[in-house]
C-alpha atoms as a PDB file:
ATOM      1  CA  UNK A   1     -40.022 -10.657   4.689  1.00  0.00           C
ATOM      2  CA  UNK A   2     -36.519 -12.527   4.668  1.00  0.00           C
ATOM      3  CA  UNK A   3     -38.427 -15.522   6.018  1.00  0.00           C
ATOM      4  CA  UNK A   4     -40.930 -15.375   3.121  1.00  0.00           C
ATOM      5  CA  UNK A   5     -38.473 -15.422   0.215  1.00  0.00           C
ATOM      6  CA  UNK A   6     -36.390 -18.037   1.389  1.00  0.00           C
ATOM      7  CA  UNK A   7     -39.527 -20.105   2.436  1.00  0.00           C
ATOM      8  CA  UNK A   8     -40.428 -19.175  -1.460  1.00  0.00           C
ATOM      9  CA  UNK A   9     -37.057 -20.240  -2.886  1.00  0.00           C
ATOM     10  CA  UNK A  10     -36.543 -23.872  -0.739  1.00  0.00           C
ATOM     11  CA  UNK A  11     -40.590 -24.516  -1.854  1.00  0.00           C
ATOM     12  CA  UNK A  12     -39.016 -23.841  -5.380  1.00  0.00           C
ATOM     13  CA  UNK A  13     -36.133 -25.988  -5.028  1.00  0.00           C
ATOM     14  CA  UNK A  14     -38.122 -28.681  -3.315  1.00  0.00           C
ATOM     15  CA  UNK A  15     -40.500 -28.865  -6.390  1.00  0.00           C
ATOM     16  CA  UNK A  16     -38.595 -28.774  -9.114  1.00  0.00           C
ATOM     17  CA  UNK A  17     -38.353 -31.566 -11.473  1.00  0.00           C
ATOM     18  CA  UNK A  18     -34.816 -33.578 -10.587  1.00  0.00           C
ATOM     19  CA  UNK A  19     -32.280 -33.979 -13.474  1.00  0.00           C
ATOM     20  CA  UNK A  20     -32.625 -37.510 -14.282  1.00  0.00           C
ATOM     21  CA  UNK A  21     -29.854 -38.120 -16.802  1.00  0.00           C
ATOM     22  CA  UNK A  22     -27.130 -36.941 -15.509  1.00  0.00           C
ATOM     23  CA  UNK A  23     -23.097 -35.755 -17.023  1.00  0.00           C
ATOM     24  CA  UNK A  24     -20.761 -38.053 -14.095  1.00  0.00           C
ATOM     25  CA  UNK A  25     -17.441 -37.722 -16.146  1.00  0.00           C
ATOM     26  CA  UNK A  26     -15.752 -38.249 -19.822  1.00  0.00           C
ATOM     27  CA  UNK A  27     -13.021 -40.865 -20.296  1.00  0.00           C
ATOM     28  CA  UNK A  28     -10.415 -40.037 -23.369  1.00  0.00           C
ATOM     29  CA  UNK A  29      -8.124 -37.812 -25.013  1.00  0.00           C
ATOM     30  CA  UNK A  30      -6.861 -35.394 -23.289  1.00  0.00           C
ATOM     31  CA  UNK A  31      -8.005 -31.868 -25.620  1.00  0.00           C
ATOM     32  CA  UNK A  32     -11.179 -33.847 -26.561  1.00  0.00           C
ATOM     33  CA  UNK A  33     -13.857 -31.454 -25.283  1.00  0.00           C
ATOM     34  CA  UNK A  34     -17.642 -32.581 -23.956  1.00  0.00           C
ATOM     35  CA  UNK A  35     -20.667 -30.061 -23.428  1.00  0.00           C
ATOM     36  CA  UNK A  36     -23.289 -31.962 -21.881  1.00  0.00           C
ATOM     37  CA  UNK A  37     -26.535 -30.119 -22.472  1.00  0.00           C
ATOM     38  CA  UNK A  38     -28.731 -33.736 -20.935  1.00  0.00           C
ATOM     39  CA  UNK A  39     -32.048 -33.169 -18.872  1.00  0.00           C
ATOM     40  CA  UNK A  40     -35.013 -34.818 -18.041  1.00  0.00           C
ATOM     41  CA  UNK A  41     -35.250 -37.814 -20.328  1.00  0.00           C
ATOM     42  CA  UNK A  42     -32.996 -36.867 -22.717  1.00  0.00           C
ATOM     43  CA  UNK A  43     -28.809 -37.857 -23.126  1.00  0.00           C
ATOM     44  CA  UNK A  44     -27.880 -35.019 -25.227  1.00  0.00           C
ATOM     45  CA  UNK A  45     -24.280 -33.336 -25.846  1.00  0.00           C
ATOM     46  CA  UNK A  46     -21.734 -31.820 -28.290  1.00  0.00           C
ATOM     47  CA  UNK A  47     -18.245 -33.915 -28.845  1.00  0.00           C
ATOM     48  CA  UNK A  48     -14.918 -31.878 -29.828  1.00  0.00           C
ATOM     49  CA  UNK A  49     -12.715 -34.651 -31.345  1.00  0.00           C
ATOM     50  CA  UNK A  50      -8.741 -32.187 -31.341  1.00  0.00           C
ATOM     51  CA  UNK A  51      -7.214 -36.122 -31.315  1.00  0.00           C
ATOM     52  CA  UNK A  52      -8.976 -39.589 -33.128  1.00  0.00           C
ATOM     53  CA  UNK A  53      -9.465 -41.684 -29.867  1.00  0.00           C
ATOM     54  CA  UNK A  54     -12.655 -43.297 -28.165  1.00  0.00           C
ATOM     55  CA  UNK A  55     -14.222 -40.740 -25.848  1.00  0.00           C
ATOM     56  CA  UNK A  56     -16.443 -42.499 -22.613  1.00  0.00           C
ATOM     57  CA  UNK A  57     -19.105 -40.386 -21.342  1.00  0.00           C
ATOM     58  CA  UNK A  58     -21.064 -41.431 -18.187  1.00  0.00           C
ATOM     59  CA  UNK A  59     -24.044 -40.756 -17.041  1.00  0.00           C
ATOM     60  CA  UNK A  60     -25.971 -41.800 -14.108  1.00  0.00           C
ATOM     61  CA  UNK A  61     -29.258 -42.587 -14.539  1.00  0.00           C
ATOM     62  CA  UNK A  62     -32.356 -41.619 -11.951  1.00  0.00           C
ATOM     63  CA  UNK A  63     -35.645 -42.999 -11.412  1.00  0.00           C
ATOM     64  CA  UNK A  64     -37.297 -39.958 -13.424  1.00  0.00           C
ATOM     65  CA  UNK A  65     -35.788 -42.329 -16.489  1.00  0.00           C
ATOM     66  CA  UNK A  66     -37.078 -45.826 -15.693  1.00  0.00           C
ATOM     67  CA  UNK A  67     -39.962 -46.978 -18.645  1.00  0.00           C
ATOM     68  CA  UNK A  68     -39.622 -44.667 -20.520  1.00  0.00           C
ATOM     69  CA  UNK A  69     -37.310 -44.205 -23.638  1.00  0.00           C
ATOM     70  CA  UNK A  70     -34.207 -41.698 -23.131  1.00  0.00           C
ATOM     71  CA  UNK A  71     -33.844 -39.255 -26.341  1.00  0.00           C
ATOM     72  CA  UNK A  72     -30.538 -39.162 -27.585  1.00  0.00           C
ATOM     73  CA  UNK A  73     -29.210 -36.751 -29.109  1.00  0.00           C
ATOM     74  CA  UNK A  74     -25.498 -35.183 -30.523  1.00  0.00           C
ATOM     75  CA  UNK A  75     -23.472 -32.836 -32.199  1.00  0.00           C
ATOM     76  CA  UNK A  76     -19.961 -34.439 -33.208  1.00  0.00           C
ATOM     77  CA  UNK A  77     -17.332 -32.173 -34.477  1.00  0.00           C
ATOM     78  CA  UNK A  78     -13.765 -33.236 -36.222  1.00  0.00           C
ATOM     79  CA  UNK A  79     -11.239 -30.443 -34.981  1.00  0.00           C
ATOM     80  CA  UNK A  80      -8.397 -33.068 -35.886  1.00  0.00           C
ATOM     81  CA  UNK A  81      -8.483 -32.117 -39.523  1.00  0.00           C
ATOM     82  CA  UNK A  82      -8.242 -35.582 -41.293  1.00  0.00           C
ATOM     83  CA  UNK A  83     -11.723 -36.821 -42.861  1.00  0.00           C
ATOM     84  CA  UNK A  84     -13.391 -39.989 -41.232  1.00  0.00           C
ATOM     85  CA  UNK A  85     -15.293 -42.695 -42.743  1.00  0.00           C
ATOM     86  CA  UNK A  86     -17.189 -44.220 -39.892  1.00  0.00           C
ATOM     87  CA  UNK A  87     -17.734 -43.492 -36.207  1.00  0.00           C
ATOM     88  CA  UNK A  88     -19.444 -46.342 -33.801  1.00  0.00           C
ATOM     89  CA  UNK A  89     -21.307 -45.421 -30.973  1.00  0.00           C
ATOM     90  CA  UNK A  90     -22.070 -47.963 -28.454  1.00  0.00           C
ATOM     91  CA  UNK A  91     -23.806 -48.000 -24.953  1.00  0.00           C
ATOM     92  CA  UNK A  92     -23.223 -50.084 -21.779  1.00  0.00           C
ATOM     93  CA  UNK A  93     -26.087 -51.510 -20.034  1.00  0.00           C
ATOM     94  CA  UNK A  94     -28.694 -50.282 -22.407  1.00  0.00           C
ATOM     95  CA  UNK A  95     -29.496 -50.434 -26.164  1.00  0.00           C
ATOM     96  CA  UNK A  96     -31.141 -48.492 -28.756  1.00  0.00           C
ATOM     97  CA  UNK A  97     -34.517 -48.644 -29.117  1.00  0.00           C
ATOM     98  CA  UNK A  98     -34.757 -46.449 -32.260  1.00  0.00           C
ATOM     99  CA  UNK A  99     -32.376 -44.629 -34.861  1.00  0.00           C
ATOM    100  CA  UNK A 100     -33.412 -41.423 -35.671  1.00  0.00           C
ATOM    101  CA  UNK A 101     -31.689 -38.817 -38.474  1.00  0.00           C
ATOM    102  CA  UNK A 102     -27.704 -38.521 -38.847  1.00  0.00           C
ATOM    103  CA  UNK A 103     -27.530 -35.451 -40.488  1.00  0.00           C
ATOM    104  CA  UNK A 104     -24.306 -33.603 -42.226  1.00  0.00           C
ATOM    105  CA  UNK A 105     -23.774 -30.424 -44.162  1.00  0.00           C
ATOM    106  CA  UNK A 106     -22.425 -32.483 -47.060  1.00  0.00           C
ATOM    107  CA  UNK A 107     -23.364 -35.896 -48.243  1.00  0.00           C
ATOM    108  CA  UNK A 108     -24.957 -38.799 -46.691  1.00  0.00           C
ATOM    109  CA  UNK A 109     -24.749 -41.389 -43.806  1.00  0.00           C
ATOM    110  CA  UNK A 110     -25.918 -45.106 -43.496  1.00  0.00           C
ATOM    111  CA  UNK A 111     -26.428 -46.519 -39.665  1.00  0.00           C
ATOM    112  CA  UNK A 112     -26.391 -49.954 -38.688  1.00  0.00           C
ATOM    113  CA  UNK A 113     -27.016 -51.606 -35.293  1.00  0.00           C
ATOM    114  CA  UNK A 114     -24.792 -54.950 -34.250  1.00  0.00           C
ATOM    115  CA  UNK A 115     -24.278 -56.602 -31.020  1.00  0.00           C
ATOM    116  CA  UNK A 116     -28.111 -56.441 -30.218  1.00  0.00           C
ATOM    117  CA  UNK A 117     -28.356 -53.140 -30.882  1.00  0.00           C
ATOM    118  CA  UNK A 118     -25.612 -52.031 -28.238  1.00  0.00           C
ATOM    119  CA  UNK A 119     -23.159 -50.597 -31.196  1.00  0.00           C
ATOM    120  CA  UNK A 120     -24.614 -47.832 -33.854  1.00  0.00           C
ATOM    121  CA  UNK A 121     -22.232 -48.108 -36.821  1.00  0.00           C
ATOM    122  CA  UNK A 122     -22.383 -44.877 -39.188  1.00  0.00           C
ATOM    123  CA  UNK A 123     -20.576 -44.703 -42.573  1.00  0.00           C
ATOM    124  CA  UNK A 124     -20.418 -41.840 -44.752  1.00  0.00           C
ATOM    125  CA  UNK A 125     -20.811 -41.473 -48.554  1.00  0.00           C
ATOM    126  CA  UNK A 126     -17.581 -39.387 -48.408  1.00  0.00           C
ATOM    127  CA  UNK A 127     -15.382 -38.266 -45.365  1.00  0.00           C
ATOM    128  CA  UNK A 128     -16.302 -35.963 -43.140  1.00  0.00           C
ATOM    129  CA  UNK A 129     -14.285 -32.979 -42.679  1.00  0.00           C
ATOM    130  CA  UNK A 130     -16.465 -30.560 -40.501  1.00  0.00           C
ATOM    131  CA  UNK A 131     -19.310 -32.467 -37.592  1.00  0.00           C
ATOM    132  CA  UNK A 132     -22.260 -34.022 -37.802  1.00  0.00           C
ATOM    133  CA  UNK A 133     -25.321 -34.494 -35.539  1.00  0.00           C
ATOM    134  CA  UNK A 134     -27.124 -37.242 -34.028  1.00  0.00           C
ATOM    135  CA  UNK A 135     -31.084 -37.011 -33.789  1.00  0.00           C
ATOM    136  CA  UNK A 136     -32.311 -33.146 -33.166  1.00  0.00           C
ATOM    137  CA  UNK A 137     -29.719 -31.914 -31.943  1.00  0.00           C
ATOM    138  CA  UNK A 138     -29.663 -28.593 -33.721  1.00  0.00           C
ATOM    139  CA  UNK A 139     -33.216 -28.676 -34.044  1.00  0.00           C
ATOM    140  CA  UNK A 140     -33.988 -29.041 -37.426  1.00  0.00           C
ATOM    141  CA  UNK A 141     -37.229 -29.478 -39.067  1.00  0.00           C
ATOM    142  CA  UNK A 142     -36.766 -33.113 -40.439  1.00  0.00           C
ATOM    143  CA  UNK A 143     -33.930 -33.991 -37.753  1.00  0.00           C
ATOM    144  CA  UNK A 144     -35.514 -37.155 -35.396  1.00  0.00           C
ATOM    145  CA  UNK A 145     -33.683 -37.896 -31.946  1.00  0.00           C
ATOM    146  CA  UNK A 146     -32.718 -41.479 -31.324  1.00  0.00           C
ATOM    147  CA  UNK A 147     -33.688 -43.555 -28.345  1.00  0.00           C
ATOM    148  CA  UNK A 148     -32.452 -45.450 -25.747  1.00  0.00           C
ATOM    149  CA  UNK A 149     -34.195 -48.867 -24.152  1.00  0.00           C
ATOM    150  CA  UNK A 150     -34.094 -47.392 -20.228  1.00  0.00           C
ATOM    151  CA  UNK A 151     -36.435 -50.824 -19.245  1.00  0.00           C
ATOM    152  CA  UNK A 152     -33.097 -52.185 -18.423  1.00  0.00           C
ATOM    153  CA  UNK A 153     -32.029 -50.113 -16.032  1.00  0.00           C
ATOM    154  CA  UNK A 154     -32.488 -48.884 -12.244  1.00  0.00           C
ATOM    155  CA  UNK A 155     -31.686 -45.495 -10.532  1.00  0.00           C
ATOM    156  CA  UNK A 156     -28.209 -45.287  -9.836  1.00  0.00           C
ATOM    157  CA  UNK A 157     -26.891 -47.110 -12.579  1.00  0.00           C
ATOM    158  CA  UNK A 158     -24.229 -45.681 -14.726  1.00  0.00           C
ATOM    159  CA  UNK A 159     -25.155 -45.526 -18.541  1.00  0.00           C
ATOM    160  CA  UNK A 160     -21.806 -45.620 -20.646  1.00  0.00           C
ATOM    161  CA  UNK A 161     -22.010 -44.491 -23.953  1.00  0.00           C
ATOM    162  CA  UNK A 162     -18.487 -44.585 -26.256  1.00  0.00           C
ATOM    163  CA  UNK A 163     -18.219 -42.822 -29.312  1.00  0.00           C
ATOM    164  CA  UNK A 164     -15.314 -44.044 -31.413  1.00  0.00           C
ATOM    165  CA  UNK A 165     -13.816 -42.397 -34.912  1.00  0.00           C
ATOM    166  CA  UNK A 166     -12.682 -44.658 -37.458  1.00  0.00           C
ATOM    167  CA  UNK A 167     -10.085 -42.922 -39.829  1.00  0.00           C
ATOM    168  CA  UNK A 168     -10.154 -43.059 -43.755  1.00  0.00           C
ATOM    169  CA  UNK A 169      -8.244 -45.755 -45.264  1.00  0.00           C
ATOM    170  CA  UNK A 170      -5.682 -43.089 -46.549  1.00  0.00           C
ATOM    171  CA  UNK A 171      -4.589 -42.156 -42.950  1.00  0.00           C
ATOM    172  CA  UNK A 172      -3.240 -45.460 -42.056  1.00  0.00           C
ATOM    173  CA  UNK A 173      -1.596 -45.572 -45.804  1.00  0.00           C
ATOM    174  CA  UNK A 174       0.445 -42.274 -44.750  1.00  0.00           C
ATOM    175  CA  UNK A 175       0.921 -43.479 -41.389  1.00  0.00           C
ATOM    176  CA  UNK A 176       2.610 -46.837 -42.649  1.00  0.00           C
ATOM    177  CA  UNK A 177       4.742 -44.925 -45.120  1.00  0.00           C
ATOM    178  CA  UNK A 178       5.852 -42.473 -42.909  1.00  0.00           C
ATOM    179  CA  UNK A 179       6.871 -45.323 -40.419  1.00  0.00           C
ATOM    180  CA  UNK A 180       8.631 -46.827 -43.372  1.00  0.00           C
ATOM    181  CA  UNK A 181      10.330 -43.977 -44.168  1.00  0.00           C
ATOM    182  CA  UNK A 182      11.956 -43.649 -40.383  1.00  0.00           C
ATOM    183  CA  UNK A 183      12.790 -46.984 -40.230  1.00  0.00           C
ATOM    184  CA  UNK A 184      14.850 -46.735 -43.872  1.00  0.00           C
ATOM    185  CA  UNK A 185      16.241 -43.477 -42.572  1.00  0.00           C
ATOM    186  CA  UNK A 186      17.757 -45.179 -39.209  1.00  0.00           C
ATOM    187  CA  UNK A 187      18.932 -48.562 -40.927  1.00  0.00           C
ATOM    188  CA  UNK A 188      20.736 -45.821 -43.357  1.00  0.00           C
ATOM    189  CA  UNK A 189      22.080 -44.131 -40.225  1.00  0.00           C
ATOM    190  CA  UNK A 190      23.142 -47.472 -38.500  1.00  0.00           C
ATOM    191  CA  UNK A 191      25.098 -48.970 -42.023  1.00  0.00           C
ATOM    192  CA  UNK A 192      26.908 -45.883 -42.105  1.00  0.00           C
END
């Protein structure tokens, strides 16, 4: 009987569909936090930004993928507690092939491609406080996933994608003032 369930559970193993896209690692911040959530055909995870720097994530891509379009898919959410503008969102090796929904609790969000549609720029109507997703994500009824071109690219290779915050004008304005302010405070120190 032993013999016949483990026969049962290597026959299982043995057919079961491979992951194709798969999590390798995340390059960034430390305290930025990734949940990768990809599978079959489909580059899909949720971003915690706790600090505004690029975040790499890699992913090595398996034969399942070749000529076929990956779904992409996101859920971005701004721990750091400052509103952003913009975020870009480019790949490595690959582009998009389509641009599906951005989707927000509040407001709205414009999406460009540049750089032959390697970089996905998205602006907001007003800052974003709280997260946002990318394609279906949450799986919404109106919510469309993204895709990426995987023509390009072979088993093995590693698809980069970078997602990168651009702060509100305002941030930098308090930034430079409070760098003002320290250097007026130690030239005061220094004359005195």
């Amino acid at each position: 009987m032993k013999k016949l369930v483990s026969m049962l559970a290597l026959c299982g193993l043995i057919s079961s569909p491979a992951m194709a896209v798969s999590f390798v690692d995340a390059i960034g911040a430390p305290g930025n936090v990734v949940t990768d959530y990809s599978t079959d055909g489909l580059l899909s995870f949720d971003l915690d930004f706790s600090k505004w720097s690029p975040v790499t994530l890699n992913y090595e891509i398996a034969a399942e993928d070749n000529g076929s379009p990956i779904s992409f898919s996101a859920v971005i959410r701004n721990f750091v507690g400052t509103g952003m503008d913009k975020f870009s969102i480019s790949l490595s090796m690959s582009s998009f092939d389509s641009v599906g929904t951005v989707t927000r609790a509040f407001g709205t969000s414009t999406v460009s491609l540049t750089g032959e549609n390697t970089i996905a720029n998205i602006s907001f109507d007003m800052p974003e406080y709280l997260d946002f997703s990318i394609g279906a994500a949450l799986g919404g009824l109106n919510e469309v996933d993204w895709t990426i071109d995987s023509s390009v690219l072979r088993s093995g290779d590693i698809l980069s994608v970078t997602i990168a915050p651009v702060p509100e004008p305002e941030t930098y304005a308090m930034l430079l003032a409070g760098l003002g302010l320290v250097g007026f405070a130690a030239r005061r120190r220094r004359a005195a």
